[in-house]
N, C-alpha and C. Protein backbone atom coordinates (compact mmCIF):
# COMPACT_ATOMS: atom_id res chain seq x y z
N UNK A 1 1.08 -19.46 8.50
CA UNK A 1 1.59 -18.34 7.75
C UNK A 1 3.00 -18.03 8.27
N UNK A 2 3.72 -17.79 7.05
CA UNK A 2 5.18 -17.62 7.46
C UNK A 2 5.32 -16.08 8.06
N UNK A 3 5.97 -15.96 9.07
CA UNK A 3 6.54 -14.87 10.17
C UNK A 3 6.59 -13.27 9.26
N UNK A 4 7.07 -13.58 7.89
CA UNK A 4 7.70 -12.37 7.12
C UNK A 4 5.97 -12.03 6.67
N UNK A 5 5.14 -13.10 6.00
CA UNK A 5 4.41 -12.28 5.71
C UNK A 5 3.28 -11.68 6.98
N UNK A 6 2.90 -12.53 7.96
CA UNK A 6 2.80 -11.52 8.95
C UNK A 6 3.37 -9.99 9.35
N UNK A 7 4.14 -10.06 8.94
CA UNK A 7 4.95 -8.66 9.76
C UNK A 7 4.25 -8.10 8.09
N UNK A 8 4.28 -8.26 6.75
CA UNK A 8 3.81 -7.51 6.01
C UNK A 8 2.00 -6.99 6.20
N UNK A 9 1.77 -7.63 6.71
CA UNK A 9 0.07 -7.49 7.29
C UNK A 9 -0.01 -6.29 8.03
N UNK A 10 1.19 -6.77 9.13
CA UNK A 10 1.34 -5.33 10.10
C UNK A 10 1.68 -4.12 9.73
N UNK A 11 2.74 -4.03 9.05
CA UNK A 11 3.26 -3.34 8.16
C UNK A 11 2.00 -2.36 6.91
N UNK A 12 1.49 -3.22 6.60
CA UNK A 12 -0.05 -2.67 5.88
C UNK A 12 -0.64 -1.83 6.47
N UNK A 13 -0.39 -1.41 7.80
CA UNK A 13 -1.54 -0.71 8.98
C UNK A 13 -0.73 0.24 9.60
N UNK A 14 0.64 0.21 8.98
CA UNK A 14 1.37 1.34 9.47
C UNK A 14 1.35 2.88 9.25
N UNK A 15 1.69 3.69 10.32
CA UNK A 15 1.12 4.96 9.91
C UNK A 15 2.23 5.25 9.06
N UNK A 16 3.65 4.90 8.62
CA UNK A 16 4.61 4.97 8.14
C UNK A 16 3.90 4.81 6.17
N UNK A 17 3.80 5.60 5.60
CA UNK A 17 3.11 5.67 4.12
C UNK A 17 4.00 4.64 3.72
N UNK A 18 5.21 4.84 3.32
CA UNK A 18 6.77 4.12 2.54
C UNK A 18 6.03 2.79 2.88
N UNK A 19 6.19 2.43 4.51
CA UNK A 19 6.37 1.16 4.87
C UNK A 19 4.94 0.62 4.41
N UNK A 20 3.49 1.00 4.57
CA UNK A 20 2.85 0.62 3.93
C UNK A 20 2.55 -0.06 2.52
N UNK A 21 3.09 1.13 1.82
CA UNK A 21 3.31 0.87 0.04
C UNK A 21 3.81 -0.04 -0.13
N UNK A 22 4.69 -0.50 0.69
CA UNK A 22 6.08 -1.63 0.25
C UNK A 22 5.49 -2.61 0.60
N UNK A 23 4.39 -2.72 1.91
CA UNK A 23 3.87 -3.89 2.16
C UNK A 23 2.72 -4.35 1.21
N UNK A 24 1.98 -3.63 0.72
CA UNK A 24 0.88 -3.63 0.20
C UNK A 24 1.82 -4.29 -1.24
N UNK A 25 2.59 -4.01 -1.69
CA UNK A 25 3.06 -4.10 -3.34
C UNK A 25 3.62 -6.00 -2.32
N UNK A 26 4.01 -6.10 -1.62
CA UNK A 26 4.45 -7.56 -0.81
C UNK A 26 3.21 -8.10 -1.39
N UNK A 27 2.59 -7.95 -0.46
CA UNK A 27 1.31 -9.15 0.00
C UNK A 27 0.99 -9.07 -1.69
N UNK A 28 0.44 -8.27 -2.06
CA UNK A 28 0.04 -8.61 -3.28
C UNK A 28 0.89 -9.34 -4.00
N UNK A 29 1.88 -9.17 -4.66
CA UNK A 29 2.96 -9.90 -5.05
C UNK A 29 2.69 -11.40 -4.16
N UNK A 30 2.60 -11.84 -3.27
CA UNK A 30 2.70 -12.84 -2.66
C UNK A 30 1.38 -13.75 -3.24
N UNK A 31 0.31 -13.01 -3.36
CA UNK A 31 -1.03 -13.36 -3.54
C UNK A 31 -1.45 -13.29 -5.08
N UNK A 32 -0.68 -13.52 -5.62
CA UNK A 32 -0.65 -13.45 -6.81
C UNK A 32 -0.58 -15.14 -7.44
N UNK A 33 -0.06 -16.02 -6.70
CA UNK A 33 -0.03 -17.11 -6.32
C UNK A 33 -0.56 -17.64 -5.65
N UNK A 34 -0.74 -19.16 -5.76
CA UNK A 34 -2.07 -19.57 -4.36
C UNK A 34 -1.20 -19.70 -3.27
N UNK A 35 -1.68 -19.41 -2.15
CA UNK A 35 -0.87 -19.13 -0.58
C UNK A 35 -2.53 -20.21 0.15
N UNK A 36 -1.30 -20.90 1.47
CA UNK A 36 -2.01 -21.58 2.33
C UNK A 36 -2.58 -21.28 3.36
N UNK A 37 -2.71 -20.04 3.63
CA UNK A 37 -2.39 -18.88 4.97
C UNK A 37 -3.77 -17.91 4.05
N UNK A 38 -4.32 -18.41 3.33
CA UNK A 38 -5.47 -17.25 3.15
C UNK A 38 -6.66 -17.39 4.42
N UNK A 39 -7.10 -18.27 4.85
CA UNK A 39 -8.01 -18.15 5.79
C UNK A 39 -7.21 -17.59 7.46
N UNK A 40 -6.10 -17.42 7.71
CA UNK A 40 -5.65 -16.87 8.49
C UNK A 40 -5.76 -15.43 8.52
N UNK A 41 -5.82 -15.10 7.05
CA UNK A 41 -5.77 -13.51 7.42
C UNK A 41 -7.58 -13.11 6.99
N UNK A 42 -8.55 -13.83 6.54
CA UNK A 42 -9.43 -14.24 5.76
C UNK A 42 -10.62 -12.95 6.46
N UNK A 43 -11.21 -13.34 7.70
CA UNK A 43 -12.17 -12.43 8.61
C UNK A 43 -11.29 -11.56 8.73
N UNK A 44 -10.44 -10.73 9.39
CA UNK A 44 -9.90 -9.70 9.55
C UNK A 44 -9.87 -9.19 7.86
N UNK A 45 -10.03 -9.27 6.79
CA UNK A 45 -9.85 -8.45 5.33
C UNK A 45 -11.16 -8.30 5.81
N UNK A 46 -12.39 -9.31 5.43
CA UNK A 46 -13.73 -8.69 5.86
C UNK A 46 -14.15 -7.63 6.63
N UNK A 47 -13.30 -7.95 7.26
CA UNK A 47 -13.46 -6.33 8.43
C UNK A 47 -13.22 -5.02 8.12
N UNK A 48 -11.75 -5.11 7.53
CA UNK A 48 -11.49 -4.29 6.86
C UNK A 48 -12.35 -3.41 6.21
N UNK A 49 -12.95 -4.14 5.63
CA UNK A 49 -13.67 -3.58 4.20
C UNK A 49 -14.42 -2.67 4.52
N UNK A 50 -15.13 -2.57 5.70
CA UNK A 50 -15.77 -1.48 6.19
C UNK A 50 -15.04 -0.19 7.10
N UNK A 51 -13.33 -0.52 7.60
CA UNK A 51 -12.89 0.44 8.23
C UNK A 51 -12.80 2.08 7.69
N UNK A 52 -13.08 2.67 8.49
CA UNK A 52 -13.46 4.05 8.70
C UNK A 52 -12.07 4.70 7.43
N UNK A 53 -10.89 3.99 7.14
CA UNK A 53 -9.14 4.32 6.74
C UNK A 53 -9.96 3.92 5.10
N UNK A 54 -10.45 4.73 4.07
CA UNK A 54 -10.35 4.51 2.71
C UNK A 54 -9.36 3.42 2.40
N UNK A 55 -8.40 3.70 2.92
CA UNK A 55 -7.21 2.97 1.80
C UNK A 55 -7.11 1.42 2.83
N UNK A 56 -7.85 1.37 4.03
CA UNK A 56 -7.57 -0.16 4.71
C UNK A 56 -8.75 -0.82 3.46
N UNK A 57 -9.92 0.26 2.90
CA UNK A 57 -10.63 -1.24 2.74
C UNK A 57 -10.93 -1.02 1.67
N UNK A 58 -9.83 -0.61 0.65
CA UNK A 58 -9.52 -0.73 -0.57
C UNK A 58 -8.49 -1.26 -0.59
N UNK A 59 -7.44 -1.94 0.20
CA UNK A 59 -6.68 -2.97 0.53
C UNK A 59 -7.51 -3.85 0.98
N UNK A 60 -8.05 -3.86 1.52
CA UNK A 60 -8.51 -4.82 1.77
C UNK A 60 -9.48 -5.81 1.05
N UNK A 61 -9.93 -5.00 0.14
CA UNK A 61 -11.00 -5.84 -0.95
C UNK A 61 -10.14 -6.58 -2.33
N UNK A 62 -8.44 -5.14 -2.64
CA UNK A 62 -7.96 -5.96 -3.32
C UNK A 62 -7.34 -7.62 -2.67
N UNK A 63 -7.16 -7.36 -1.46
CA UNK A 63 -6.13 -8.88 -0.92
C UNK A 63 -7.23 -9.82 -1.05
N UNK A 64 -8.06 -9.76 -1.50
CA UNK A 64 -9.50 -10.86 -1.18
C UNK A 64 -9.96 -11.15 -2.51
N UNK A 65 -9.79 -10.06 -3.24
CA UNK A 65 -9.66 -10.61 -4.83
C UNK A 65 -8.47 -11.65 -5.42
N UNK A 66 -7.25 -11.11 -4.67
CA UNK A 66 -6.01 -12.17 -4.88
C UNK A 66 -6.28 -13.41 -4.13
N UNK A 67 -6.72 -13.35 -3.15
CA UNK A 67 -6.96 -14.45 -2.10
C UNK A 67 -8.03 -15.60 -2.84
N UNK A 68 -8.81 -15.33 -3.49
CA UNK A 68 -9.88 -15.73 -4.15
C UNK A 68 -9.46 -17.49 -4.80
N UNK A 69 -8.42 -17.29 -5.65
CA UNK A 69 -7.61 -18.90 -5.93
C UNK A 69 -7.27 -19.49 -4.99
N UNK A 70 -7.18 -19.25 -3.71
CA UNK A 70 -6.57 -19.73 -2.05
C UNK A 70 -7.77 -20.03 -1.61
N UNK A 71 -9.11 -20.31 -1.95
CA UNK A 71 -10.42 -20.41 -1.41
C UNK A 71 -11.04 -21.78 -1.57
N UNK A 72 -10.07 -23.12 -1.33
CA UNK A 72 -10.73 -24.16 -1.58
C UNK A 72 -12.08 -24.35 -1.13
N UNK A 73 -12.53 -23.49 0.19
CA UNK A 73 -13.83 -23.84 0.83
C UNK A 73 -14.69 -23.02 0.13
N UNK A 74 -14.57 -21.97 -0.81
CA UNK A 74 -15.14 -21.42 -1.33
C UNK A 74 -16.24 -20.30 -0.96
N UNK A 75 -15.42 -19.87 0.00
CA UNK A 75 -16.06 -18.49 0.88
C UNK A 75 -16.19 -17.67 0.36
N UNK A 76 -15.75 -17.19 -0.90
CA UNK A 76 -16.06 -15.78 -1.48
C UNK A 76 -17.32 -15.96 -1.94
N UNK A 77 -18.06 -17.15 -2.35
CA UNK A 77 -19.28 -16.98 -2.71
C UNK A 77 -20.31 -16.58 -2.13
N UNK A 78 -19.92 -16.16 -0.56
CA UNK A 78 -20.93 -15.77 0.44
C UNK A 78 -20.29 -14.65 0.38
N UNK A 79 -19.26 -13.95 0.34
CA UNK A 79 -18.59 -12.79 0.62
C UNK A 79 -18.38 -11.95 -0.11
N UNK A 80 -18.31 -12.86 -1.23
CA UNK A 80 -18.19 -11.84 -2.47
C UNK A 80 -19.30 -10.42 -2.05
N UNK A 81 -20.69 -10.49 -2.22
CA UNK A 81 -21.01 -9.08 -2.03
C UNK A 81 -20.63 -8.11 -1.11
N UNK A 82 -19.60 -8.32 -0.19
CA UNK A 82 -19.14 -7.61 0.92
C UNK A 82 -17.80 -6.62 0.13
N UNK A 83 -17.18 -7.63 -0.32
CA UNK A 83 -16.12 -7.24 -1.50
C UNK A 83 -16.28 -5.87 -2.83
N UNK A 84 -17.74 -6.77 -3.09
CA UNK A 84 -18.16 -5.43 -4.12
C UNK A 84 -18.77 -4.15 -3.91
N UNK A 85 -19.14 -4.61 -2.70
CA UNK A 85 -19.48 -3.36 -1.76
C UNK A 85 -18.62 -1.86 -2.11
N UNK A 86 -17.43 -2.44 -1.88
CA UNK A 86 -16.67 -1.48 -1.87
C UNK A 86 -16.35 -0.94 -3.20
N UNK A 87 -17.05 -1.70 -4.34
CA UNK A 87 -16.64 -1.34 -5.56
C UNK A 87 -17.97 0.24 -5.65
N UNK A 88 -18.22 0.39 -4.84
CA UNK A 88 -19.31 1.47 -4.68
C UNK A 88 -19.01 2.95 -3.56
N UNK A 89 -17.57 2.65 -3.01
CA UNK A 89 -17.00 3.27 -1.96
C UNK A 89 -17.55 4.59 -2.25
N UNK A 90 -17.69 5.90 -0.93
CA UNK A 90 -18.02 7.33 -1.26
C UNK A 90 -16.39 7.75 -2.02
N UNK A 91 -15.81 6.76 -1.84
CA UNK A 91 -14.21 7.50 -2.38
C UNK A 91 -13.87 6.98 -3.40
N UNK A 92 -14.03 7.49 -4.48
CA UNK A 92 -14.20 7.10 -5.67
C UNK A 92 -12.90 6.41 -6.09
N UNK A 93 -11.38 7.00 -5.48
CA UNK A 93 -10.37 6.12 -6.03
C UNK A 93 -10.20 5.07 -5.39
N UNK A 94 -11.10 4.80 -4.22
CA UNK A 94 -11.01 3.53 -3.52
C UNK A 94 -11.72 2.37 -3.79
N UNK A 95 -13.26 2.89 -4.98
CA UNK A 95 -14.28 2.53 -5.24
C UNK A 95 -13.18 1.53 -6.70
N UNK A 96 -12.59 2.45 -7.54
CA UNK A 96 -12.07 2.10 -8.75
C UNK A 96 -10.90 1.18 -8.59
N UNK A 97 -9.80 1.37 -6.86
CA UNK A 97 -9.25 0.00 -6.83
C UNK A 97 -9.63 -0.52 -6.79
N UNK A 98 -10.71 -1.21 -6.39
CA UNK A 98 -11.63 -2.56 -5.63
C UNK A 98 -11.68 -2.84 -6.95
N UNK A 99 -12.91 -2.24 -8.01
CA UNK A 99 -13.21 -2.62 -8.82
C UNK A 99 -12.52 -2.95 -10.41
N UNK A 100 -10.96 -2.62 -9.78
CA UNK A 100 -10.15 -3.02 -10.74
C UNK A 100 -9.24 -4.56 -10.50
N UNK A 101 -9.11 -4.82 -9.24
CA UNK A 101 -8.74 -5.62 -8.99
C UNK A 101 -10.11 -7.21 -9.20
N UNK A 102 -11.46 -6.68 -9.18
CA UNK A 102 -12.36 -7.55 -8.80
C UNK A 102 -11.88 -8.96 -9.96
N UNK A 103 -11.79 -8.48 -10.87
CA UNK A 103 -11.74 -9.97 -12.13
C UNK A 103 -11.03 -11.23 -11.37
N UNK A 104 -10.16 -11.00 -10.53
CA UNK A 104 -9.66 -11.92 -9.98
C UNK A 104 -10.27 -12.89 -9.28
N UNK A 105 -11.46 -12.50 -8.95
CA UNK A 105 -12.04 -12.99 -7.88
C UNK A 105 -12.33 -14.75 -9.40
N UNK A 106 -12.91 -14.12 -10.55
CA UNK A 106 -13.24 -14.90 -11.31
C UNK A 106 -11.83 -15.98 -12.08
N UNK A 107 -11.30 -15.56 -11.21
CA UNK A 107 -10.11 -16.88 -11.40
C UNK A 107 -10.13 -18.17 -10.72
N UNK A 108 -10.69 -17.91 -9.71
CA UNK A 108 -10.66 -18.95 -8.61
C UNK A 108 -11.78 -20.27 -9.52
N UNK A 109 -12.48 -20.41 -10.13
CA UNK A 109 -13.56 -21.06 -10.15
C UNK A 109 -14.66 -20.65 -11.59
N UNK A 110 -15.06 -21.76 -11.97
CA UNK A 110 -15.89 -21.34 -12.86
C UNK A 110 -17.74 -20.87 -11.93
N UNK A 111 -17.72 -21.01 -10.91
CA UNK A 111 -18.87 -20.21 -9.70
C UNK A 111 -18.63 -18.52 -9.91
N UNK A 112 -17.36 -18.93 -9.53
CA UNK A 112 -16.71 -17.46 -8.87
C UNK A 112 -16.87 -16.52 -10.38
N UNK A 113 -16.28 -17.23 -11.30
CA UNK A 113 -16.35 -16.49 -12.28
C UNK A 113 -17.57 -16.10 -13.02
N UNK A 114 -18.54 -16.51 -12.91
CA UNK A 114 -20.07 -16.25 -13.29
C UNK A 114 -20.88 -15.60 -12.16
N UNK A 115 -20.25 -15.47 -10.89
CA UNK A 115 -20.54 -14.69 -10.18
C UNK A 115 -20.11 -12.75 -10.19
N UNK A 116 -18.56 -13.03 -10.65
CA UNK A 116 -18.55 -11.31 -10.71
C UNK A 116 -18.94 -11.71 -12.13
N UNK A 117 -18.92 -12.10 -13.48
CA UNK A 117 -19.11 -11.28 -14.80
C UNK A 117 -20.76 -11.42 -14.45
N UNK A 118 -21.60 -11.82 -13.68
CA UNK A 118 -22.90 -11.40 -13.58
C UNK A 118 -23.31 -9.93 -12.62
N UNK A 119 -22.58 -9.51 -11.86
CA UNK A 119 -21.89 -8.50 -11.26
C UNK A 119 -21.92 -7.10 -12.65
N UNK A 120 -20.56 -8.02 -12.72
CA UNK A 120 -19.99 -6.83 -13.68
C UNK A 120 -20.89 -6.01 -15.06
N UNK A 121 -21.77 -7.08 -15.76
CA UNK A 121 -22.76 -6.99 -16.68
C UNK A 121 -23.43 -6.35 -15.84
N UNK A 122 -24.27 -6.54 -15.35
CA UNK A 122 -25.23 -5.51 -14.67
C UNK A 122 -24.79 -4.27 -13.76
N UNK A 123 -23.75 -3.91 -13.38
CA UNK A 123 -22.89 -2.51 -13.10
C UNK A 123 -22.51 -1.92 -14.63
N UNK A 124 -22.44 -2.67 -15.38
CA UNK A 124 -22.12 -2.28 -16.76
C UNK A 124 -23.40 -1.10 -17.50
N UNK A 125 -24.81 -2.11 -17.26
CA UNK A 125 -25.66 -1.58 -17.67
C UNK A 125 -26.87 -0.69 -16.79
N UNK A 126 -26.17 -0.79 -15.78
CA UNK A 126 -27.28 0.18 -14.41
C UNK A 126 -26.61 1.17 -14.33
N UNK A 127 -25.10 1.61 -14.92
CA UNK A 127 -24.07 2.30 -13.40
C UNK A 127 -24.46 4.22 -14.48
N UNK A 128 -25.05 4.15 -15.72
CA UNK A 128 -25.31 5.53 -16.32
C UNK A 128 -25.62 7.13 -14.72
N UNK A 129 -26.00 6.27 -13.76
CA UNK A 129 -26.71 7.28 -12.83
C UNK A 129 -24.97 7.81 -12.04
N UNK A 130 -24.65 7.24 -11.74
CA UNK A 130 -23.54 7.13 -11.10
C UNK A 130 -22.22 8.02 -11.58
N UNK A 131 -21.25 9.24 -10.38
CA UNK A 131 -20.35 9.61 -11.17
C UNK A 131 -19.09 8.77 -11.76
N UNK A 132 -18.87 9.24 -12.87
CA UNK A 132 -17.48 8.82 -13.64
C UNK A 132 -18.04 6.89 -14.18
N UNK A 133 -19.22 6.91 -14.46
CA UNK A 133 -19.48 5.70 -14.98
C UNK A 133 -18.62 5.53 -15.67
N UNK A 134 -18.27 6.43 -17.00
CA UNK A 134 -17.84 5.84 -18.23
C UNK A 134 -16.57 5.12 -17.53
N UNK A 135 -16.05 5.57 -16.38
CA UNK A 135 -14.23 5.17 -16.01
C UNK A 135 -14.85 3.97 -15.52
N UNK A 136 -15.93 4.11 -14.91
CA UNK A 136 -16.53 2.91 -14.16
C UNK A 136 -16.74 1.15 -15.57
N UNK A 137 -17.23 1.48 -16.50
CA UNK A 137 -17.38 1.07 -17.79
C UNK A 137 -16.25 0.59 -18.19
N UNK A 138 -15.00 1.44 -18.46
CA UNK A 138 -14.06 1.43 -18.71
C UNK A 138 -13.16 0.27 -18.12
N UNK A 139 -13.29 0.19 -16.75
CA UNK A 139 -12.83 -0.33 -15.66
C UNK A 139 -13.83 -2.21 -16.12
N UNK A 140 -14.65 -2.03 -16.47
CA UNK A 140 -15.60 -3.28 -16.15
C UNK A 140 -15.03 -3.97 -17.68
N UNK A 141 -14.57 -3.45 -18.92
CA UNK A 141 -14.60 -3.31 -19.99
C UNK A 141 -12.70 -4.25 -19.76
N UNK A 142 -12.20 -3.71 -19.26
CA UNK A 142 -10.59 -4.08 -19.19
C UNK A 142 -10.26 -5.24 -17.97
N UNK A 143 -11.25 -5.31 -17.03
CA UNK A 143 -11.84 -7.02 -16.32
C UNK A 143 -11.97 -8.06 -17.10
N UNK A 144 -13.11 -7.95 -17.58
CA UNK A 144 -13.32 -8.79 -19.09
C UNK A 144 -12.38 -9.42 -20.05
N UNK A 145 -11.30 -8.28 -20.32
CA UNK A 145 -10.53 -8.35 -21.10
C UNK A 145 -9.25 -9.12 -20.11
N UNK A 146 -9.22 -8.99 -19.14
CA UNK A 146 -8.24 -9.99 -18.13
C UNK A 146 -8.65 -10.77 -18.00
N UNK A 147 -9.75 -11.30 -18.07
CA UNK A 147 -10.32 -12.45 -17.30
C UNK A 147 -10.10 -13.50 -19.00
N UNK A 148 -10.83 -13.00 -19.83
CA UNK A 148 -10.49 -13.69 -20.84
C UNK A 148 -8.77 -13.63 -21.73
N UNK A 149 -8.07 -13.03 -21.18
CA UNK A 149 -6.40 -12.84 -21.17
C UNK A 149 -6.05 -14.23 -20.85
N UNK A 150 -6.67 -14.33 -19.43
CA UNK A 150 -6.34 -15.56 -18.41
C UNK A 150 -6.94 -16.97 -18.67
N UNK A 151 -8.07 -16.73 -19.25
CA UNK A 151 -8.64 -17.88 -19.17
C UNK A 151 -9.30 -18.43 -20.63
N UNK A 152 -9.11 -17.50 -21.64
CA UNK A 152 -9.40 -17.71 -22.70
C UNK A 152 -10.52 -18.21 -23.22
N UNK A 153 -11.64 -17.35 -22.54
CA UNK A 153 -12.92 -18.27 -22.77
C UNK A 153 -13.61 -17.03 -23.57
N UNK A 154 -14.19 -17.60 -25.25
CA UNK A 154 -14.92 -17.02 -26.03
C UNK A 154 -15.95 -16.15 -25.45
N UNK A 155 -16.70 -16.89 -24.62
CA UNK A 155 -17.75 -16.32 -24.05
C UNK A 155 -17.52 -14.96 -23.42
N UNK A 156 -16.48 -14.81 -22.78
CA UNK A 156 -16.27 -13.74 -21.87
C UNK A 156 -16.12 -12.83 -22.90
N UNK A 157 -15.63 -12.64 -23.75
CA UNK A 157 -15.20 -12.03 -25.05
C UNK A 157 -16.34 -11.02 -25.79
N UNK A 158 -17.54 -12.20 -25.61
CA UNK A 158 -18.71 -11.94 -27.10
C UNK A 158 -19.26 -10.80 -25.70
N UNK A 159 -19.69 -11.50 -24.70
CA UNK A 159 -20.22 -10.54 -23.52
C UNK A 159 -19.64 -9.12 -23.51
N UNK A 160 -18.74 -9.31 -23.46
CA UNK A 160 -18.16 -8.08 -23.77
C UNK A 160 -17.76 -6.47 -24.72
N UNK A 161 -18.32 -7.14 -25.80
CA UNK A 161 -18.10 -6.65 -27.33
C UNK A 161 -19.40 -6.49 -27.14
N UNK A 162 -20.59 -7.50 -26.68
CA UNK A 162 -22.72 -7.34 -26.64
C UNK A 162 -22.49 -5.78 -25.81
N UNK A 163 -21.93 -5.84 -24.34
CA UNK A 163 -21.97 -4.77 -23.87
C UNK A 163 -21.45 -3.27 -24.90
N UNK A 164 -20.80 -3.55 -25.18
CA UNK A 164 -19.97 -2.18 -25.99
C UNK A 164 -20.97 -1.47 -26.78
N UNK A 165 -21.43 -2.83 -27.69
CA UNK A 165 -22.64 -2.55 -28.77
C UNK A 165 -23.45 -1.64 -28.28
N UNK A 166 -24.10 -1.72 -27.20
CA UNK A 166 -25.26 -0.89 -26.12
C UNK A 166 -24.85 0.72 -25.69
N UNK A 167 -23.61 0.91 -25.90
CA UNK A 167 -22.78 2.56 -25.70
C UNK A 167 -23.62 3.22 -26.95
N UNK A 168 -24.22 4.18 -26.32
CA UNK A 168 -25.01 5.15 -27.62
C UNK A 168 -23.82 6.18 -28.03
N UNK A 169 -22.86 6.76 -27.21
CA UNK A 169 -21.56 7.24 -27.65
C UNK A 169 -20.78 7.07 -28.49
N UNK A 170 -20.92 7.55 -29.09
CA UNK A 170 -19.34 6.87 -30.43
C UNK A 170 -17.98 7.13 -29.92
N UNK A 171 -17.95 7.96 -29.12
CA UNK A 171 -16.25 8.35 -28.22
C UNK A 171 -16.45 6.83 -27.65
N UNK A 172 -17.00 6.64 -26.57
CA UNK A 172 -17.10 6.18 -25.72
C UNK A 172 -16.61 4.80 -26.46
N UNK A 173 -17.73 4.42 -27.25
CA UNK A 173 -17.87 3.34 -27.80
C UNK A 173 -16.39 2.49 -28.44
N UNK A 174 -15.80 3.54 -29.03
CA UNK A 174 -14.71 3.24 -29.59
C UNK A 174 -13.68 3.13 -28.61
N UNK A 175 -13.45 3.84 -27.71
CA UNK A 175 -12.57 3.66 -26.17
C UNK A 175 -12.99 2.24 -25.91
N UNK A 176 -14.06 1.75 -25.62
CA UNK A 176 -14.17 0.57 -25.25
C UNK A 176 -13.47 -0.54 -25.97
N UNK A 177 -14.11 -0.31 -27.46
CA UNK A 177 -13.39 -1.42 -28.54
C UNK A 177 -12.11 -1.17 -28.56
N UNK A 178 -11.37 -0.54 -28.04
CA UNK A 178 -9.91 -0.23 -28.30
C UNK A 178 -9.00 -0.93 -27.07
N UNK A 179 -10.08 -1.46 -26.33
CA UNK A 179 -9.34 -2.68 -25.32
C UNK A 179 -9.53 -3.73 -26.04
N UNK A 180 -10.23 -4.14 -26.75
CA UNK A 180 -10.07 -5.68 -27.27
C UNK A 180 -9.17 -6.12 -28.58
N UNK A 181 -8.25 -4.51 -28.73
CA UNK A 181 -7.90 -4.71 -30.06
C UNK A 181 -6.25 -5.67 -29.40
């Protein structure tokens, strides 16, 4: 791993907010692309994910969603539930980064990718108990709609539109269909 993005890692953990933000908008930006240096920073994100700092391990679950195409050994398939974990955070805006960033994970791989939309379908249709589902819905509803952006697969599509069908809401319902337009 090159020197600069190290120091952005560090930089991520700074009590300095600015310098944080700037790092966090880095690495991501960096990881947006496949990078060779993902298993270098790889266990330490895991860790993360549980630190006591909301915002380390809601950074931390997004860098692991980007990291996900950098996974020739294909570790997220064991890790992945550590990841989604957090899509359940007590902090709800930490809960909704994770779980906005997650689609990515389904870039890496056609595994990976039948791993979160099997995820995501069933948070889709369990999460009614839960506060701010519908954003939660919403959120699972506009994944879908990236994932098939990216990858252009019918399937992801019809899954998606089956789920909508199931909204007994007509607000709701129509919010949903108004991502696929």
């Amino acid at each position: 791993m090159e020197s600069q993005m190290k120091k952005e890692f560090e930089k991520s953990k700074s009590k300095d907010k600015e310098e944080r933000y700037e790092a966090y908008h880095n690495i991501l930006e960096a990881t947006e692309q496949e990078v060779d240096w993902a298993y270098e920073v790889w266990d330490q994100l895991l860790e993360d994910l549980t630190d006591k700092d909301n915002h380390q391990r809601s950074r931390a679950a997004q860098y692991l969603a980007n990291l996900a195409k950098s996974d020739p050994e294909k570790r997220m398939l064991d890790d992945f539930s550590k990841v989604w974990n957090v899509t359940y955070d007590e902090k709800f805006v930490t809960a909704r980064h994770s779980l906005q960033s997650i689609w990515k994970v389904g870039l890496a791989g056609k595994e990976q990718k039948e791993m979160v939309m099997e995820h995501m379908v069933d948070r889709f249709k369990n999460c009614e108990d839960e506060k701010n589902y519908t954003l939660i819905r919403s959120d699972i509803i506009q994944n879908m709609r990236n994932l098939y952006d990216h990858l252009e697969e019918e399937e992801i599509k019809e899954t998606a539109l089956e789920l909508i069908e199931t909204v007994d809401d007509t607000k709701y319902k129509k919010k949903y269909r108004s991502i696929w337009r």
